[in-house]
N, C-alpha and C. Protein backbone atom coordinates (compact mmCIF):
# COMPACT_ATOMS: atom_id res chain seq x y z
N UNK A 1 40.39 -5.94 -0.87
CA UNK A 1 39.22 -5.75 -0.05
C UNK A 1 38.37 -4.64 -0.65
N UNK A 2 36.92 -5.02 -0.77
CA UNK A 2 36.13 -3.72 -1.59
C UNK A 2 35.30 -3.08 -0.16
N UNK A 3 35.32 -1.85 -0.66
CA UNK A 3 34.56 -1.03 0.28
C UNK A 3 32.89 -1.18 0.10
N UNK A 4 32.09 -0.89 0.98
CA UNK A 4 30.69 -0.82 0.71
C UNK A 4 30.04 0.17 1.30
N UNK A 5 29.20 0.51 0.76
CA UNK A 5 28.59 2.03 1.42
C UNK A 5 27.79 1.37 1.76
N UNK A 6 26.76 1.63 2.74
CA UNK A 6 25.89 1.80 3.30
C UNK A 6 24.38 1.92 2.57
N UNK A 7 23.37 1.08 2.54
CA UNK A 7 22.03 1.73 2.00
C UNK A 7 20.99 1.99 2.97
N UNK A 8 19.98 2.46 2.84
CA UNK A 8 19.05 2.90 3.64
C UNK A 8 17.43 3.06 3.15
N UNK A 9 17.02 2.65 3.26
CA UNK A 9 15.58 3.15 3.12
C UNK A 9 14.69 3.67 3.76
N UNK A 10 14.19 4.59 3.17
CA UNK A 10 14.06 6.17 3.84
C UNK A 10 12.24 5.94 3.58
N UNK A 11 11.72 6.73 4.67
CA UNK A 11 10.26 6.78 4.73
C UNK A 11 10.07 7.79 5.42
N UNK A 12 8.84 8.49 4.65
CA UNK A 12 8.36 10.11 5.45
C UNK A 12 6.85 10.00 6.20
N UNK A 13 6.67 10.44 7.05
CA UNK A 13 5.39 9.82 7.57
C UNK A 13 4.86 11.39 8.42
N UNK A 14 3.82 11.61 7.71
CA UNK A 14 3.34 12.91 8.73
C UNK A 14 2.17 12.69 9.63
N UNK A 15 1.96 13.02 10.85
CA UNK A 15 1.66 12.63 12.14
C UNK A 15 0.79 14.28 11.99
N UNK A 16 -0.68 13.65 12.42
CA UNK A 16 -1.43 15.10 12.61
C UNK A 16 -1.22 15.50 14.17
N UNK A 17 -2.10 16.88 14.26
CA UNK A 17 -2.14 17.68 15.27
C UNK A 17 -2.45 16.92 16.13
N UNK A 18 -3.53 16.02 16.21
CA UNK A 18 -4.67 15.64 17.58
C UNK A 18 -3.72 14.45 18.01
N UNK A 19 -2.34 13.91 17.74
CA UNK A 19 -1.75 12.65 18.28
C UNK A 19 -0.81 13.77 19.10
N UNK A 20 -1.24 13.33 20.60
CA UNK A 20 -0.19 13.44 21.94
C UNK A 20 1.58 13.31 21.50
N UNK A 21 2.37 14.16 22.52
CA UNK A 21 3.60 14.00 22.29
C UNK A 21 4.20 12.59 23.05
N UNK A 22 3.24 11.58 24.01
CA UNK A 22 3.57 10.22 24.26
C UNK A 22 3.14 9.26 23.11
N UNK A 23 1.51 9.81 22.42
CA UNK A 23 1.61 8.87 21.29
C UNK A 23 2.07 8.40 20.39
N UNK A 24 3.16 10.14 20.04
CA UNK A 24 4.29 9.73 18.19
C UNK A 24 5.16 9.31 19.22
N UNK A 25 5.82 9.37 20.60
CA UNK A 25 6.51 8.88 21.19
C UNK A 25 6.69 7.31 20.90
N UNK A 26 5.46 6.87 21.26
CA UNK A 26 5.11 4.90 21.21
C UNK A 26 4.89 4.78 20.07
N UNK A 27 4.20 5.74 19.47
CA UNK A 27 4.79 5.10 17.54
C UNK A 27 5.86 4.95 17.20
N UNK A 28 6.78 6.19 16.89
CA UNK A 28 8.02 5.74 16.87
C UNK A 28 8.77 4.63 17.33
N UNK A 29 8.64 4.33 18.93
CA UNK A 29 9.03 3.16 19.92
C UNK A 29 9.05 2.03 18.66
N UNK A 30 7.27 1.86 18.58
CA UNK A 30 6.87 0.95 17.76
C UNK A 30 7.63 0.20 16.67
N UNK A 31 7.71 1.37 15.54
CA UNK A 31 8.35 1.11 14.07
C UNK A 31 10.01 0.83 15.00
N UNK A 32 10.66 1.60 15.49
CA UNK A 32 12.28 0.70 16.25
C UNK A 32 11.91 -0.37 16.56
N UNK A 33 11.09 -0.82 17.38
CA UNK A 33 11.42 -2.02 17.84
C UNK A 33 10.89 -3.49 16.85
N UNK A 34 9.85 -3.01 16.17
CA UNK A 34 9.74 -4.00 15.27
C UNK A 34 9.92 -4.28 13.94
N UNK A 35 10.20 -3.10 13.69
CA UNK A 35 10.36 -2.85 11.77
C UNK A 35 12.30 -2.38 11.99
N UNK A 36 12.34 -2.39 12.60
CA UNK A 36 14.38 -2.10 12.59
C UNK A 36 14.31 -0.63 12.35
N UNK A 37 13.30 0.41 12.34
CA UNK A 37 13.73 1.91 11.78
C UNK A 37 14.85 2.54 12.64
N UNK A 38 15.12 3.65 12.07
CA UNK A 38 15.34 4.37 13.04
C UNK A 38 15.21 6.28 12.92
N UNK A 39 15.35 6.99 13.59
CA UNK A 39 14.55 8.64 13.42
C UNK A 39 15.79 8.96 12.60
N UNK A 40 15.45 9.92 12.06
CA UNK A 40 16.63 10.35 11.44
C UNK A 40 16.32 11.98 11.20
N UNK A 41 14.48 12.60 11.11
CA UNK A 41 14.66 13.80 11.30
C UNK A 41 13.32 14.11 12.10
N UNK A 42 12.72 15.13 12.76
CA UNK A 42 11.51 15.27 13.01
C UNK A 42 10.87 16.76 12.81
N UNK A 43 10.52 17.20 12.03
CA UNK A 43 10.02 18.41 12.38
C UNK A 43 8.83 18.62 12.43
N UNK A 44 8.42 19.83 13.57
CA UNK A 44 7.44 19.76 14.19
C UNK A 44 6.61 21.49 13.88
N UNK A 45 5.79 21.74 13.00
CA UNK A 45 5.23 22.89 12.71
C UNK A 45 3.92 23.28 13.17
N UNK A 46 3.95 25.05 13.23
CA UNK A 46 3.37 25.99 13.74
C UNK A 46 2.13 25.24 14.20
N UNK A 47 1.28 24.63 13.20
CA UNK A 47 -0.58 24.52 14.05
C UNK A 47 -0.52 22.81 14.50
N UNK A 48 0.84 22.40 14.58
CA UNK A 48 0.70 21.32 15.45
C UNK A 48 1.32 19.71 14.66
N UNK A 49 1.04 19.83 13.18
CA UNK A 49 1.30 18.44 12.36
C UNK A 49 3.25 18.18 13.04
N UNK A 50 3.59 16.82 12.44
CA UNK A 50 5.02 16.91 12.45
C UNK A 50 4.76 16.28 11.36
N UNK A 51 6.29 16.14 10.66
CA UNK A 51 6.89 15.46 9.41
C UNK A 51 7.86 14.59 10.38
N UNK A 52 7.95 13.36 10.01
CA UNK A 52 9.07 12.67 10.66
C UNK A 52 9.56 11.85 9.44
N UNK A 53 10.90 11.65 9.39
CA UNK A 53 11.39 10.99 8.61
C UNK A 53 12.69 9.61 9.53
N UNK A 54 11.99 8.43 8.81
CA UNK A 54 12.79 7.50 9.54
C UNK A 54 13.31 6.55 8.50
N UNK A 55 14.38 6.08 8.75
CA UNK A 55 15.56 4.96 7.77
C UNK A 55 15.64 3.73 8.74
N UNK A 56 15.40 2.72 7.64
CA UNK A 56 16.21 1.28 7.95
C UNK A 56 17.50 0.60 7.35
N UNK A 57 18.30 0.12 7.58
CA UNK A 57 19.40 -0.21 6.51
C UNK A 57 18.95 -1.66 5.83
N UNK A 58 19.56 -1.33 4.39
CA UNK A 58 18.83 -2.60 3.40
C UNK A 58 20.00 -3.78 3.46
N UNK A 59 19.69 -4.75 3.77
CA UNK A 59 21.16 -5.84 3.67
C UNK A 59 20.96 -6.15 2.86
N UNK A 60 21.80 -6.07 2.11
CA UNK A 60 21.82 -7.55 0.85
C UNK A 60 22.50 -8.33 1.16
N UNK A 61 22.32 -9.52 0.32
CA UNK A 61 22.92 -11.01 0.65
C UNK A 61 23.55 -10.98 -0.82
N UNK A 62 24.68 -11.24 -0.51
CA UNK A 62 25.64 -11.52 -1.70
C UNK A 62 25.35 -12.42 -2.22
N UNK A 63 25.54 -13.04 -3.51
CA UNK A 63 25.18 -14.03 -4.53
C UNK A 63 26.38 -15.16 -4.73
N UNK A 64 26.00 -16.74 -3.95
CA UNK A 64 26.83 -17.33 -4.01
C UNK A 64 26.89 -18.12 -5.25
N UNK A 65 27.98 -18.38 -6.76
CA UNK A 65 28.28 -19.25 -7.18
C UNK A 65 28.70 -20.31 -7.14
């Protein structure tokens, strides 16, 4: 039996000052419910921007002979 790690694809997305804390709320919502993401970090600095970083996992399909 072979083991498999896990892949992920990772995306950074920075969110300015003037978007509400319900709007990155329903964005986020958004990208989960239709793109499969999910949060994985958020940080949120001094004059207001955030950095959010979100992952999806990559399936591959094995190669049948």
């Amino acid at each position: 039996m072979s083991t498999r790690t896990v892949e992920y694809e990772v995306e950074r997305v920075r969110l300015g000052r003037h978007l509400s804390r319900g709007a990155v709320r329903q964005l986020l919502t958004d990208h989960a419910e239709y793109g499969g993401w999910e949060l994985t970090r958020l940080r949120r600095y001094r004059d207001g921007t955030r950095d959010v970083w979100i992952r999806r996992r990559i399936i591959r399909v094995p190669a049948t002979v």
